[in-house]
Protein backbone atom coordinates (compact mmCIF):
# COMPACT_ATOMS: atom_id res chain seq x y z
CA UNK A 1 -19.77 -13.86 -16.77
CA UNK A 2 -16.57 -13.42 -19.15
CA UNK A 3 -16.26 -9.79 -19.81
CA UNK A 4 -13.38 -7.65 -21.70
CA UNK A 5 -10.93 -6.04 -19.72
CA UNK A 6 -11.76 -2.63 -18.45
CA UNK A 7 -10.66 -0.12 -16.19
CA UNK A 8 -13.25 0.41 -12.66
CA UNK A 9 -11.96 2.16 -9.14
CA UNK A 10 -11.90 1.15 -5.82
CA UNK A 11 -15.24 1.94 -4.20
CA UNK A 12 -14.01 1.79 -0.40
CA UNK A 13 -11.52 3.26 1.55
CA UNK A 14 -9.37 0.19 1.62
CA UNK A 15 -10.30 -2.67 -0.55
CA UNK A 16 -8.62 -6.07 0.30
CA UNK A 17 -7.45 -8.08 -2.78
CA UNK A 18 -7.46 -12.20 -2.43
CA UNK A 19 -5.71 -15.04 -4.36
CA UNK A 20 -9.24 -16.22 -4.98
CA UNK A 21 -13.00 -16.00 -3.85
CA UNK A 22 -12.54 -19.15 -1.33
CA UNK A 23 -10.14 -17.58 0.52
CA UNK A 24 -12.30 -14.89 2.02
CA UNK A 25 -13.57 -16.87 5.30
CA UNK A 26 -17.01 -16.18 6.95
CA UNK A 27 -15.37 -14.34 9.56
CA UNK A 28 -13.60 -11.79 6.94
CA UNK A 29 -17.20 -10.38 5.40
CA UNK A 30 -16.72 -7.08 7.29
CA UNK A 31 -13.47 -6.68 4.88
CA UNK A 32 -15.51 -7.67 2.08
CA UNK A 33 -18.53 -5.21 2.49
CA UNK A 34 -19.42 -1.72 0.92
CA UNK A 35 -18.67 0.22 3.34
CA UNK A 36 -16.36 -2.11 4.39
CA UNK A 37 -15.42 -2.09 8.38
CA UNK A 38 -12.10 -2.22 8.14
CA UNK A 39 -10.86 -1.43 11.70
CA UNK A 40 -13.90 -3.62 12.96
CA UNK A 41 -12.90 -6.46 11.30
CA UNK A 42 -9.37 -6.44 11.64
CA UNK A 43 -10.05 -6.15 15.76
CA UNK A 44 -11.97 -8.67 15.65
CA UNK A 45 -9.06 -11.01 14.22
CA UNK A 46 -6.89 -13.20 16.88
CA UNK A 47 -3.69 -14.12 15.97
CA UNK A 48 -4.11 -17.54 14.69
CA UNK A 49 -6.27 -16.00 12.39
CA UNK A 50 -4.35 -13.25 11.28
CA UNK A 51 -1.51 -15.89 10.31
CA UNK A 52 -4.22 -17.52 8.55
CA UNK A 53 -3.65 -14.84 6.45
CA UNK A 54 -0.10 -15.29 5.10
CA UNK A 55 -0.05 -18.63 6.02
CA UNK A 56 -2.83 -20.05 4.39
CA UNK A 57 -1.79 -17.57 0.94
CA UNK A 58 -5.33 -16.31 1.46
CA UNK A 59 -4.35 -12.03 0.71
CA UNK A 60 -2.28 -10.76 -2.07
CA UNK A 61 -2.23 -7.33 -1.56
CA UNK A 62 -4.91 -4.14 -0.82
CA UNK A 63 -6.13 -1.40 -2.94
CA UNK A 64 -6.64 2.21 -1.38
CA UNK A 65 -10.35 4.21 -2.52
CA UNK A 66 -10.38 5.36 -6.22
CA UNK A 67 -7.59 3.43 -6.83
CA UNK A 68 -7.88 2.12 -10.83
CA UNK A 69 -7.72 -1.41 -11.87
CA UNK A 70 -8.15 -3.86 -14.72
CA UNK A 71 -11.47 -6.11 -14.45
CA UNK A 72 -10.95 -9.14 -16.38
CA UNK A 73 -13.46 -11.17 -15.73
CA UNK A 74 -16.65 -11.54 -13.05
CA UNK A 75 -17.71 -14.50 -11.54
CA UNK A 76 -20.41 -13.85 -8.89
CA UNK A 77 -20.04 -11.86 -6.49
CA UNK A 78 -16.15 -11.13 -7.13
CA UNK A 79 -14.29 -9.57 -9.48
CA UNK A 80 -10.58 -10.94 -11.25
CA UNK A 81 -8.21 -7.83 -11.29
CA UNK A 82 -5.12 -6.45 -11.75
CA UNK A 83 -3.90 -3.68 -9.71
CA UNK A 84 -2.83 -1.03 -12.17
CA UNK A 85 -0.10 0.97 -9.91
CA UNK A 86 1.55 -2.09 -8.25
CA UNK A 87 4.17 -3.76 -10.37
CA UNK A 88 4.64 -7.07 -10.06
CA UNK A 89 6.38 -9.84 -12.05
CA UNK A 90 3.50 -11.99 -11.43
CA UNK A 91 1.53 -10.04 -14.03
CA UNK A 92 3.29 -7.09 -16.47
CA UNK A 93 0.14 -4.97 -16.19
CA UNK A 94 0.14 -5.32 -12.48
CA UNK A 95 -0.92 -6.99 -9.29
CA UNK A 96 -3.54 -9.84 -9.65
CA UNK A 97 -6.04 -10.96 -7.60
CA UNK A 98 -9.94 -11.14 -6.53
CA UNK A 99 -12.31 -8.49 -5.19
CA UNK A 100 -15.79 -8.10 -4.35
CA UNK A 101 -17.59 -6.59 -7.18
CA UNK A 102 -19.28 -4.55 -4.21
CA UNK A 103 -16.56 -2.36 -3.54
CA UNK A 104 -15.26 -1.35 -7.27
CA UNK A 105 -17.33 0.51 -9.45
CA UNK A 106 -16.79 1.60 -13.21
CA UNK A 107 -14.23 4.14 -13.78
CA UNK A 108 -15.75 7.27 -15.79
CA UNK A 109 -13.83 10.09 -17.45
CA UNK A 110 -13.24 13.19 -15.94
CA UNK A 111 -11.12 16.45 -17.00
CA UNK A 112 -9.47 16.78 -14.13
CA UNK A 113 -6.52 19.71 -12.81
CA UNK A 114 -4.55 17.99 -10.99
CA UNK A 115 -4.05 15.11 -8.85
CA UNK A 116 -4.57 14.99 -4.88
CA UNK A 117 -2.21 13.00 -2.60
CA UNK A 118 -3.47 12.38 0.85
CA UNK A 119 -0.67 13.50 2.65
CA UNK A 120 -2.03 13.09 6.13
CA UNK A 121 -2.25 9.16 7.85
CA UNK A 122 -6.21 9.26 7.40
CA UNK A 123 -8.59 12.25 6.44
CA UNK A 124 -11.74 13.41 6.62
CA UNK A 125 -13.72 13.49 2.77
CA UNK A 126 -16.50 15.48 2.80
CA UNK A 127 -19.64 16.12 0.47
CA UNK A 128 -19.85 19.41 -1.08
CA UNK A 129 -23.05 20.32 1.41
CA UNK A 130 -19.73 20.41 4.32
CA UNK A 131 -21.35 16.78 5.71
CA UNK A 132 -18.93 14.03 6.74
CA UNK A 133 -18.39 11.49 3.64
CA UNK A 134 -15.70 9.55 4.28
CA UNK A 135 -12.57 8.55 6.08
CA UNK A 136 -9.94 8.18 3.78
CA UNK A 137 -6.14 6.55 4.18
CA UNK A 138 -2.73 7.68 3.54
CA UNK A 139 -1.49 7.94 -0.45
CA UNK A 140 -4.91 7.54 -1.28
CA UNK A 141 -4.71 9.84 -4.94
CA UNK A 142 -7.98 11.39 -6.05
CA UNK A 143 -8.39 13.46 -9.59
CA UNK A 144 -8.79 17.14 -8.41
CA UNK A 145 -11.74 19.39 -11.01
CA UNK A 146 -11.74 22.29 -8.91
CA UNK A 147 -9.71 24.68 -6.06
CA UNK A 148 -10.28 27.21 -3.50
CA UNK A 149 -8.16 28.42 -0.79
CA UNK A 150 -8.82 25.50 1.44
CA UNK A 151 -10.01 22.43 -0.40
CA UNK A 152 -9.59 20.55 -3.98
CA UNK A 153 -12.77 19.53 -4.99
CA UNK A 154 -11.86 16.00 -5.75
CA UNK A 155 -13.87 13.47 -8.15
CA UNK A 156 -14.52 10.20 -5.93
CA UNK A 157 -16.64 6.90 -6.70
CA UNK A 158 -19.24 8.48 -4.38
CA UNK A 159 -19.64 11.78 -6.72
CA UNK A 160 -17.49 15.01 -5.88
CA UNK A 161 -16.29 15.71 -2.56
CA UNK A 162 -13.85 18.25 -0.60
CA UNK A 163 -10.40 17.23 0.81
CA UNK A 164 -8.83 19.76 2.88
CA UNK A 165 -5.83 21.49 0.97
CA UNK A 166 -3.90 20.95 4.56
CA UNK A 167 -4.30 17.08 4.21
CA UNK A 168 -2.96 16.56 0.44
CA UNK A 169 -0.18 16.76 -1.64
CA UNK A 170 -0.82 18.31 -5.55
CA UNK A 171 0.61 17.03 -8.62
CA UNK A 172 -0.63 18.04 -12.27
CA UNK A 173 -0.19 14.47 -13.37
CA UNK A 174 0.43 11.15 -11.81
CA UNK A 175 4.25 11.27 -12.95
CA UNK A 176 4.63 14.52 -11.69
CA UNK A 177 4.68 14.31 -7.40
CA UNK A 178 8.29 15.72 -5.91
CA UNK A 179 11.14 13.38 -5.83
CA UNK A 180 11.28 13.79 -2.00
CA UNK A 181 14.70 12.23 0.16
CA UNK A 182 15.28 8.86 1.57
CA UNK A 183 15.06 10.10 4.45
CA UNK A 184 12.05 11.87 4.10
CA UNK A 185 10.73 8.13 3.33
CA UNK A 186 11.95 7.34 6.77
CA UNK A 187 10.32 9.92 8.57
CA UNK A 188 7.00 9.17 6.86
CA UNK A 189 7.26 5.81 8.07
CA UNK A 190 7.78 6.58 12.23
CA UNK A 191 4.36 7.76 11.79
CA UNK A 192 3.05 4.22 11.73
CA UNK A 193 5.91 3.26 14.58
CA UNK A 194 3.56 0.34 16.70
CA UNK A 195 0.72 0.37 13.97
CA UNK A 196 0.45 -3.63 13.93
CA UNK A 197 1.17 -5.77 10.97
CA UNK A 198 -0.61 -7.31 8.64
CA UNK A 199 -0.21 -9.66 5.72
CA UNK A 200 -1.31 -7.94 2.72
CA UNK A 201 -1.53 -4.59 4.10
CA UNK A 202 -0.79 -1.44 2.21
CA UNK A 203 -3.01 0.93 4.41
CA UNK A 204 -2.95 2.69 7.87
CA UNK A 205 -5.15 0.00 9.32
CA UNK A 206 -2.27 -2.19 8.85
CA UNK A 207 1.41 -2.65 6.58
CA UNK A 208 3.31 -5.76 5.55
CA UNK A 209 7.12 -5.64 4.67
CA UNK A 210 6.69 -4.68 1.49
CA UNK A 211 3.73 -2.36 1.42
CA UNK A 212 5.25 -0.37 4.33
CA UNK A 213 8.49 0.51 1.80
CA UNK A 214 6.42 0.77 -1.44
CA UNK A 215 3.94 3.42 0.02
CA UNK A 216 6.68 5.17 1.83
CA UNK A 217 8.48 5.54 -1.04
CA UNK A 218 5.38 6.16 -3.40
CA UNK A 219 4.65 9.07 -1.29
CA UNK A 220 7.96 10.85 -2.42
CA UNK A 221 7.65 10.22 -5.64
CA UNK A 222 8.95 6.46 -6.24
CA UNK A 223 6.65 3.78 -7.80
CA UNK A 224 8.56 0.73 -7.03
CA UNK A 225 7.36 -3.12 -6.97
CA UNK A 226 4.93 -4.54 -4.89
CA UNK A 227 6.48 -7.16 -3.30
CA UNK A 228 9.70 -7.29 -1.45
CA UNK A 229 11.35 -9.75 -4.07
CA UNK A 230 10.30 -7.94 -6.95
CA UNK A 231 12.01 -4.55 -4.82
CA UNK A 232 15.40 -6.42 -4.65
CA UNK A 233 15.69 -6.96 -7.96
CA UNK A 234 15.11 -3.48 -8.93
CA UNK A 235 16.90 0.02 -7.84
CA UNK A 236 20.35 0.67 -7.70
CA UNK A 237 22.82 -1.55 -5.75
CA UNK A 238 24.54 -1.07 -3.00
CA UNK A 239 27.52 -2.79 -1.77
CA UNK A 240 26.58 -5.58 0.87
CA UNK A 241 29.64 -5.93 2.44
CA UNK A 242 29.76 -2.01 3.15
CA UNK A 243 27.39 -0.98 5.75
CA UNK A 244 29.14 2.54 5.29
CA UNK A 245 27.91 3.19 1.88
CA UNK A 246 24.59 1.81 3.46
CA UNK A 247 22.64 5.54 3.66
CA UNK A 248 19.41 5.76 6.13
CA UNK A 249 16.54 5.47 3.51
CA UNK A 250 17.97 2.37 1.45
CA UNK A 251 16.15 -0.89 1.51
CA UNK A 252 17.71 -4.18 3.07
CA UNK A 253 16.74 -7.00 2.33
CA UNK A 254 16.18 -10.30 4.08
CA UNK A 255 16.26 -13.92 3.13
CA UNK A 256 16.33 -17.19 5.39
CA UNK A 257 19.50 -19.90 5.22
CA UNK A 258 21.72 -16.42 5.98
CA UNK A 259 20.87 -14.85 3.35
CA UNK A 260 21.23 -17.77 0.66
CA UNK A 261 17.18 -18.15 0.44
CA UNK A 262 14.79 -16.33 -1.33
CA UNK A 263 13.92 -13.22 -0.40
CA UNK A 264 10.98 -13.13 2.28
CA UNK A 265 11.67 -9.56 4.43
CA UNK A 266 12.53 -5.74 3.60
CA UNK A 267 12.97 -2.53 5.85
CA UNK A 268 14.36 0.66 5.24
CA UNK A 269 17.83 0.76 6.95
CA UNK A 270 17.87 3.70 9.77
CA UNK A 271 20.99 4.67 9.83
CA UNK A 272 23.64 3.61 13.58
CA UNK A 273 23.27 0.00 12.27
CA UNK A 274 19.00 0.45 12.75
CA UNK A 275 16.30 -0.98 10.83
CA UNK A 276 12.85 0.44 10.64
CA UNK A 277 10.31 -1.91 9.44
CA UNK A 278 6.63 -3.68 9.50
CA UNK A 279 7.80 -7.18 10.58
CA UNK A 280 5.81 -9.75 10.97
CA UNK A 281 1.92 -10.93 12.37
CA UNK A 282 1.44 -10.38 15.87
CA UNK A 283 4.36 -7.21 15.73
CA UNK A 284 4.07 -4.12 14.94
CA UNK A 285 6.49 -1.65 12.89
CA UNK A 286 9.14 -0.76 14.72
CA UNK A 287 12.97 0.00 14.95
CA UNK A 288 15.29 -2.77 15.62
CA UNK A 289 19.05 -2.92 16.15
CA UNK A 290 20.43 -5.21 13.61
CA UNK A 291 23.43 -6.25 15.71
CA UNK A 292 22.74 -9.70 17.76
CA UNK A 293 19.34 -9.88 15.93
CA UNK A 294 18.15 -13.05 13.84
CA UNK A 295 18.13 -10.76 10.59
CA UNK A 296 21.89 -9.73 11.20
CA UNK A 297 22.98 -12.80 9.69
CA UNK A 298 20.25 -12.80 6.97
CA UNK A 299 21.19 -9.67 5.20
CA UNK A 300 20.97 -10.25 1.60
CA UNK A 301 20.38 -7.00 -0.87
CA UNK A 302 20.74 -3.74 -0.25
CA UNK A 303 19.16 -1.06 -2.49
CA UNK A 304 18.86 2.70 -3.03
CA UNK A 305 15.34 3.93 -5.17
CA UNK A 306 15.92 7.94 -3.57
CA UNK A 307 18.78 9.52 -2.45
């Protein structure tokens, strides 16, 4: 069924978005349900299948809950998007891909206050009776219509809901969140030190390369490109020859032949020659010494989005 382009939300905590409706396998449904079982399904994954993942081009990227996109068309059971906040050269409206109808829903108008940041890795949302709603990641950004002391009252695709004041970050418009440091980047990101990596991933269930940076950086205030090439083209430049004017917060980049290739890896750079990153399946973030590593050599960007 053709229909216009129109604006829906993400309808569960962490939506995964495929290159098309083939390459969600039997064994993925429980990442393609409403309420999806995330964590479940991702356990449940070996390796091999994982890899399958990247390997096979079967993810593109994830959307968090209430994020907006662009339906373009539905065919089925699945839904042809474009992920409104991720910028991508691959589309100038955003990043495309294919999700299960099931877990978007129509986006309706509201007057809202404010915006709502979820500051905290994952949060409790709960109904305005004070019952358990949902758990909800990291960045996830909510339109606030009411305050008290403790909570916004937050308008979700389940209805209105509470979200402790202590767990989120206020802006009065999506343009407006702090310009936070580098380095505050950084220290978001050793929260997820040994949280395991995966292809696609732009959650707290799992980061790749790219998604670790962009949603570090989001969180202070930075909407940069999706994926890592897209990031390396964008920013300001920093000398590559000069790992002193490297500063702990600025993105390196990564690309095979030494550096000659495209680029395929990004990290924020630590600071004592360091690199904290999400890299690879079967890893998990970490902090690496660049010296006598196999990325030493393939060094091949280095950019600065906060100071």
């Amino acid at each position: 069924m053709e229909t216009e382009a129109q604006e829906w939300v993400c309808s569960v905590k962490v939506a995964t978005v495929w290159t098309d409706p083939a390459s969600a396998r039997e064994l993925d449904s429980p990442g393609t349900t409403n309420p999806v079982l995330l964590a479940e399904w991702l356990e449940a994954l070996t390796y091999k299948e994982r890899l399958a993942l990247c390997d096979e081009n079967r993810i593109q990227t994830q959307l968090l809950y209430g994020e907006p996109v662009l339906v373009e068309k539905i065919e089925g059971e699945w839904a042809k998007i474009i992920a409104m906040w991720q910028p991508s050269k691959k589309d100038t409206r955003g990043y495309p891909g294919w999700v299960p109808v099931k877990q978007l829903q129509k986006s309706t108008y509201v007057d809202s206050i404010g915006f709502a940041r979820v500051s905290s890795v994952k949060v409790q949302l709960w109904d305005k009776e004070g019952n358990p709603l949902l758990v909800i990641p990291f960045n996830t950004i909510l339109p606030i219509i009411a305050e008290d002391k403790s909570a916004f009252t937050v308008q979700t695709p389940q209805g209105e809901a509470r979200l402790l004041k202590e767990h989120a970050e206020f802006a009065t418009s999506m343009e407006q969140y702090p310009k936070r440091t580098a380095e505050d980047a950084v220290t978001l990101g050793e929260q997820y030190l040994d949280l395991l990596y995966l292809w696609g991933g732009m959650s707290p269930y799992g980061y790749d390369c790219s998604g670790f940076t962009y949603n570090m950086l989001k969180a202070c205030g930075y909407l940069i490109p999706r994926d890592a090439g897209d990031q390396a083209g964008s920013g300001e430049e920093i000398s590559l020859s000069d790992p002193s004017a490297w500063k702990k917060g600025d993105l390196l980049f990564f690309a095979n032949d030494e550096g000659t290739g495209p680029v395929r890896h990004v990290g924020f750079y630590y600071g004592n020659g360091q690199l904290l990153h999400s890299p690879s399946t079967g890893k998990t973030v970490e902090i690496l010494t660049l010296e006598g590593s196999k990325l030493e050599k393939e060094i091949c960007a280095v950019r600065r989005f906060a100071v």
